[in-house]
Protein backbone atom coordinates (compact mmCIF):
# COMPACT_ATOMS: atom_id res chain seq x y z
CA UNK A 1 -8.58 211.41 74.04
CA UNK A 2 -5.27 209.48 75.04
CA UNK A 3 -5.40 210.91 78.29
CA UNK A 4 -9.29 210.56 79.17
CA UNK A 5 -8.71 206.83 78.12
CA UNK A 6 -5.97 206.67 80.80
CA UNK A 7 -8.27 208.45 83.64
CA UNK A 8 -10.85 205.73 82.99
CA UNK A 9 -8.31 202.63 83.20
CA UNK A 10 -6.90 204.00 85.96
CA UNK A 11 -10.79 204.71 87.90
CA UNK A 12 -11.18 201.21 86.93
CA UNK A 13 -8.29 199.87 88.17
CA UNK A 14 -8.41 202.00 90.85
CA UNK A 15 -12.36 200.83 91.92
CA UNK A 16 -11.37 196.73 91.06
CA UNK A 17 -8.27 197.49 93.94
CA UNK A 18 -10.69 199.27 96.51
CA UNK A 19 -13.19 196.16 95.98
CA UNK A 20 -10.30 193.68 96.91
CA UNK A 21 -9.23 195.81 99.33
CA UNK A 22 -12.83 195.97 100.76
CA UNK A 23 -13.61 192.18 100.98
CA UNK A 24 -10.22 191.16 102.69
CA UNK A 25 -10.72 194.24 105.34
CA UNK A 26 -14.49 192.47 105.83
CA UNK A 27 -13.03 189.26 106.10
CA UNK A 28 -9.56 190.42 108.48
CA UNK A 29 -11.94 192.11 110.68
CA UNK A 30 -14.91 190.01 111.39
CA UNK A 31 -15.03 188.53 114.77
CA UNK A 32 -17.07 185.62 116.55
CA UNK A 33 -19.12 188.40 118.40
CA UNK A 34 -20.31 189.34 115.25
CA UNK A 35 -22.16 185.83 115.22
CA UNK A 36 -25.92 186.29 116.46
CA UNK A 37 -27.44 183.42 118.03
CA UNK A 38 -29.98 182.34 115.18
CA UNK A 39 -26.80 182.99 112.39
CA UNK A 40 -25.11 180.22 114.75
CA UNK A 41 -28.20 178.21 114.94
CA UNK A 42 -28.19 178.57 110.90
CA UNK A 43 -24.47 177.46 110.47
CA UNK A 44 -24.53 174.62 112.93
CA UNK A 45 -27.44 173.36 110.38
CA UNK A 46 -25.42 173.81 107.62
CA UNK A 47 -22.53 172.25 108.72
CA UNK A 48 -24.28 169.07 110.03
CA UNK A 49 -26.00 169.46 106.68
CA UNK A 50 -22.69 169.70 104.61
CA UNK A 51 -21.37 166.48 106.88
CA UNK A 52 -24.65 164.69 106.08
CA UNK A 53 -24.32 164.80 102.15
CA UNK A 54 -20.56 164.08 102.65
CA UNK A 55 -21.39 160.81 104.47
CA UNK A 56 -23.56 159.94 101.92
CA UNK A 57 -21.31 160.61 99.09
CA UNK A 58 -18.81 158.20 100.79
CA UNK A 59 -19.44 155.22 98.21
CA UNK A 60 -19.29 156.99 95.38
CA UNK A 61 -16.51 155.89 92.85
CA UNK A 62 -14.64 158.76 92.73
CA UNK A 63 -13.87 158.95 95.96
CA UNK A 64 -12.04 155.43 95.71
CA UNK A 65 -9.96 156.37 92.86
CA UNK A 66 -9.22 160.28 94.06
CA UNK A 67 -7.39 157.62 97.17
CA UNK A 68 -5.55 155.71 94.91
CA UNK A 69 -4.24 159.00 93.67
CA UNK A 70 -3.24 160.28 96.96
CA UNK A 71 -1.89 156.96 97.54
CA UNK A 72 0.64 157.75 94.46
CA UNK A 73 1.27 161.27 95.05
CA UNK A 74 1.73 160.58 98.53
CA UNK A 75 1.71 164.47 101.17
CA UNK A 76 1.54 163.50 104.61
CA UNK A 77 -0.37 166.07 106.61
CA UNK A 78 -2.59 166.48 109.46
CA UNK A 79 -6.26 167.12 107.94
CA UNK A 80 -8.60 164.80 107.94
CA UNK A 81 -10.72 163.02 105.04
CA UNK A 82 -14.22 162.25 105.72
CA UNK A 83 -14.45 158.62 106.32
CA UNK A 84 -11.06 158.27 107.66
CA UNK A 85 -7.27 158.87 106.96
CA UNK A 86 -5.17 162.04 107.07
CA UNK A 87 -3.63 164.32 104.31
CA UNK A 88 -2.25 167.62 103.28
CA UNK A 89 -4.57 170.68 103.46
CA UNK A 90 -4.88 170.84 99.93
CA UNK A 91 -6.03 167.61 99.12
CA UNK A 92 -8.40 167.05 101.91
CA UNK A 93 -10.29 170.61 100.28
CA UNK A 94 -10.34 168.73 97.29
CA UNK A 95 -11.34 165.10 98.87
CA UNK A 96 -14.00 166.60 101.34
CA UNK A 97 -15.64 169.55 98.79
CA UNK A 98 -16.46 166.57 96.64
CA UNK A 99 -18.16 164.60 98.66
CA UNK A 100 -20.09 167.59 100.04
CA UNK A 101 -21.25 168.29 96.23
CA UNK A 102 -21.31 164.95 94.85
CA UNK A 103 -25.41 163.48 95.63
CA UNK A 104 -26.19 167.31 94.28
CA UNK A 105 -28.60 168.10 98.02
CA UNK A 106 -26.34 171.02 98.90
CA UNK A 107 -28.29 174.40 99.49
CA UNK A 108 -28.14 177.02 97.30
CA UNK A 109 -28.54 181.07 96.57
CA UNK A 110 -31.07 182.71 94.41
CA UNK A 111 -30.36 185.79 93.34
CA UNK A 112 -31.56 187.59 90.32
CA UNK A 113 -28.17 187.96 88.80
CA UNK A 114 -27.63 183.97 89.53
CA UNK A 115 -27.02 181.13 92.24
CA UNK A 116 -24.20 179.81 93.99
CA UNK A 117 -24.00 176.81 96.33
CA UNK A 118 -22.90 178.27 99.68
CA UNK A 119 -21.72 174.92 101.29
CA UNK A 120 -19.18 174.35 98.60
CA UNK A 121 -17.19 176.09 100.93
CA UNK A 122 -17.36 173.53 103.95
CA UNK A 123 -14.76 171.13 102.53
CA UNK A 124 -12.22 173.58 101.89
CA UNK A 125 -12.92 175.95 105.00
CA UNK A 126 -12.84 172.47 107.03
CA UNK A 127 -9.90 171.84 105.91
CA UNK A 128 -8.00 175.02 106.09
CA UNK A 129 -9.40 175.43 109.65
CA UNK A 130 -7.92 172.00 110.47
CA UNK A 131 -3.85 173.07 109.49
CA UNK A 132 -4.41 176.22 111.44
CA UNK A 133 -5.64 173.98 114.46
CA UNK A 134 -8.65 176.33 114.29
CA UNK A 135 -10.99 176.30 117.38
CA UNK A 136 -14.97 175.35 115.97
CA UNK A 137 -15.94 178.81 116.49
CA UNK A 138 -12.62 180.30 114.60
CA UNK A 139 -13.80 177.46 111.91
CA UNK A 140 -17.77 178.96 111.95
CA UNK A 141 -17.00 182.25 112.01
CA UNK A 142 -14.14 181.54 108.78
CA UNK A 143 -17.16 179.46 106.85
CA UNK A 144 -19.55 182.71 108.11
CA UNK A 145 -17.19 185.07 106.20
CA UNK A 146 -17.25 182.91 103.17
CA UNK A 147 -20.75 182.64 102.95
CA UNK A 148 -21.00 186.32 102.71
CA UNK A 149 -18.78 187.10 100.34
CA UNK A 150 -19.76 184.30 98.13
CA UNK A 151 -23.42 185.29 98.48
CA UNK A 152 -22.85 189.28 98.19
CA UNK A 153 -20.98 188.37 94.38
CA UNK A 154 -23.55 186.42 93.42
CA UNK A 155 -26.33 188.68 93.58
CA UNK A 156 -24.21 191.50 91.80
CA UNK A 157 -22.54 189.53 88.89
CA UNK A 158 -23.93 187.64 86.34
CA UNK A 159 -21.09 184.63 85.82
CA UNK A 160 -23.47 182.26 83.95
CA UNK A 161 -24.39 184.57 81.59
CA UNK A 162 -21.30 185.93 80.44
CA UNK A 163 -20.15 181.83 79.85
CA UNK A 164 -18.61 181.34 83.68
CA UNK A 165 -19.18 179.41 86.08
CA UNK A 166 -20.27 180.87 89.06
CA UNK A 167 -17.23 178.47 91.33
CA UNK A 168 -15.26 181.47 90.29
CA UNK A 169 -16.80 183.32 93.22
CA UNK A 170 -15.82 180.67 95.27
CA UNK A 171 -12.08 181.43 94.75
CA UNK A 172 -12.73 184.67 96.46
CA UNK A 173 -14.73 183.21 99.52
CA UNK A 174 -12.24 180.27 100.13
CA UNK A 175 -9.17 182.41 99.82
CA UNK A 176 -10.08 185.10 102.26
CA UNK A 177 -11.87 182.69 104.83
CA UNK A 178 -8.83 180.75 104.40
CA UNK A 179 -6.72 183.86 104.77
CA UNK A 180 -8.43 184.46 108.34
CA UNK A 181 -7.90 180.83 109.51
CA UNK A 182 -4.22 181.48 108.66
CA UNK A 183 -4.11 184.16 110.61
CA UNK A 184 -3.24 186.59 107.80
CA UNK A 185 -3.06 190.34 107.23
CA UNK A 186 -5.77 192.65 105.76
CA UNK A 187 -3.05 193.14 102.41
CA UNK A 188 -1.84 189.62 102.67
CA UNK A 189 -6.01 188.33 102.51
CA UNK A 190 -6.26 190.88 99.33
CA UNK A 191 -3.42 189.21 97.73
CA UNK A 192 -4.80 185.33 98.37
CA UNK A 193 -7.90 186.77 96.88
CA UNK A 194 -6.38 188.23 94.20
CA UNK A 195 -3.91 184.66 93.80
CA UNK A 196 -6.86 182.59 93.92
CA UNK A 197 -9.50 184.32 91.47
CA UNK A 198 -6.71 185.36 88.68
CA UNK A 199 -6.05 181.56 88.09
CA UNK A 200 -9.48 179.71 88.80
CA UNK A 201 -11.61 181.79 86.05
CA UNK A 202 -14.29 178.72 85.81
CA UNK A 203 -16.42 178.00 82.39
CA UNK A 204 -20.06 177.63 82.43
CA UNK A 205 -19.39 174.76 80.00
CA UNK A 206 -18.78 172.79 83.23
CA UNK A 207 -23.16 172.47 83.62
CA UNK A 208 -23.24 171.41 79.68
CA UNK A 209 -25.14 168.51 78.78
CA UNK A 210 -23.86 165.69 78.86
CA UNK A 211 -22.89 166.51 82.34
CA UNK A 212 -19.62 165.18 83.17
CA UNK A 213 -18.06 163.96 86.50
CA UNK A 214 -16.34 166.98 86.79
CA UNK A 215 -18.71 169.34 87.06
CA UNK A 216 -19.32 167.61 91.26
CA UNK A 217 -15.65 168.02 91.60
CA UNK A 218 -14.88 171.56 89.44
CA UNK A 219 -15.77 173.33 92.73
CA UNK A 220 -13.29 171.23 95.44
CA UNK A 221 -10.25 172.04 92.84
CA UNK A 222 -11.39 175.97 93.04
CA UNK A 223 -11.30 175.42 96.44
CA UNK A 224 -7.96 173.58 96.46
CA UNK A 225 -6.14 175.87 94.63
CA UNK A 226 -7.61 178.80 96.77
CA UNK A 227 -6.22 177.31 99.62
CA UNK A 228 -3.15 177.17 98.70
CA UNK A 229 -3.62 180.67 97.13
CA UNK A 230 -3.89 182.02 101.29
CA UNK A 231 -0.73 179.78 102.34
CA UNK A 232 1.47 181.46 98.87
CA UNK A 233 -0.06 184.85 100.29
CA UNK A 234 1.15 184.21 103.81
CA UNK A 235 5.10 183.85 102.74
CA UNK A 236 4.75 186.79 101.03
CA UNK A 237 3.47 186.00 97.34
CA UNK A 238 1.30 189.30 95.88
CA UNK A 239 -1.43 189.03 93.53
CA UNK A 240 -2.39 190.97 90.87
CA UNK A 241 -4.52 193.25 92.58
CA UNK A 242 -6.01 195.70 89.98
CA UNK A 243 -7.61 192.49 87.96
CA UNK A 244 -8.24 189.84 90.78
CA UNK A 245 -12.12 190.63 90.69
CA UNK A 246 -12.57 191.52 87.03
CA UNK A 247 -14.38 194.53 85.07
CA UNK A 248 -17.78 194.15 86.13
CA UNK A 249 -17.01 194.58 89.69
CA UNK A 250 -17.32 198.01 91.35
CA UNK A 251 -16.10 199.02 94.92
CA UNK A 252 -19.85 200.04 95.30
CA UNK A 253 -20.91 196.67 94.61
CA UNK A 254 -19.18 195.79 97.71
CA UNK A 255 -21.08 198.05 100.39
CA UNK A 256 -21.42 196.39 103.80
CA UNK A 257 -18.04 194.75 103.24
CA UNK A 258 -15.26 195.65 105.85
């Protein structure tokens, strides 16, 4: 018995490091060629789309006092905030995800296993692509990858139910698209992915009435964090590979990945 227990955690373990393995090969290989003309037509309407609700959101209190706080944890950097002044990478995800989210007019994916809101990867993939002094098609073909992955989680596991929220999947996305932007390895992507997911598990409390202000910004510090999770990756840090995608996800959930 002791040692068919073992054979099974170690299958398990063995298909959660194959479907890590998987997405960051997906993401470390996908090129701009890959891009068909109506996907570009589609993501040059999302972006302007994801710009549009950030503009919008530009008034919005929050946004004020998420300045003041930048103003007293002052990090110089070169990416941009929507609406004007510069910052470090991380904060700008953080900044420009929320005002992508914040009038709730974002698009989302239906699956029957749950949704997700693609374009809560903009403001992190934006900014990402801005430290690496991305080109726009490195930056479309990074928010492309992240899309996919995103969207290919969500319509194989069931976050809300089990009491998550689905931003977890938006850990992965970030991270690897991130990852590619950075210019990062197929192992070194695995490990941001595995950085990033292991510390942003997400609550579906976040979407419980009363709704708070947080649950508009929950999915900029996901993307924050993962961020950072692809620059740790990049000087080396490892992640804990055989649990950064968790039990209910199979290598076979990932086919058509890498």
């Amino acid at each position: 018995m002791v040692q068919q227990a073992t054979q099974l955690v170690s299958h398990q373990q063995e298909e959660a490091h194959s479907a890590v393995e998987r997405i960051a090969a997906f993401a470390a290989a996908a090129r701009a060629q890959q891009l068909k003309a109506h996907v570009r037509q589609l993501f040059k309407r999302n972006i302007l789309d994801s710009l549009g609700c950030a503009i919008a959101a530009l008034p919005g209190r929050p946004f004020h006092a998420l300045r003041d706080q930048f103003e007293e944890y002052r990090a110089p950097g070169r990416c941009t905030l929507i609406g004007g002044g510069k910052t470090s990478v991380d904060q700008a995800a953080l900044f420009n995800s929320g005002l992508t989210r914040y009038l709730d007019l974002m698009d989302s994916y239906m699956s029957p296993a749950g949704l997700c809101h693609p374009s809560e990867n903009f403001g992190a993939v934006l900014a990402a692509a801005e430290q690496a002094e991305a080109s726009g098609e490195e930056f479309m073909l990074a928010l492309a990858v992240s899309y996919e992955i995103q969207c290919r989680f969500t319509a194989v596991v069931p976050m809300m139910v089990k009491g998550f929220n689905h931003a977890t999947h938006l850990a992965m996305s970030v991270a690897a698209a991130s990852g590619k932007l950075f210019g990062l390895s197929a192992e070194q992507i695995a490990n941001a992915i595995s950085i990033a997911t292991a510390d942003n598990v997400s609550l579906a409390c976040i979407h419980a009435e009363p709704v708070s202000q947080w649950k508009g910004f929950s999915p900029g510090l996901t993307g924050m964090r993962a961020v950072y999770a692809a620059s740790m990756a990049k000087r080396g840090f490892t992640g804990p590979r055989a649990k950064g995608i968790g039990a209910d996800v199979r290598a076979s959930d990932c086919r058509g990945l890498g």
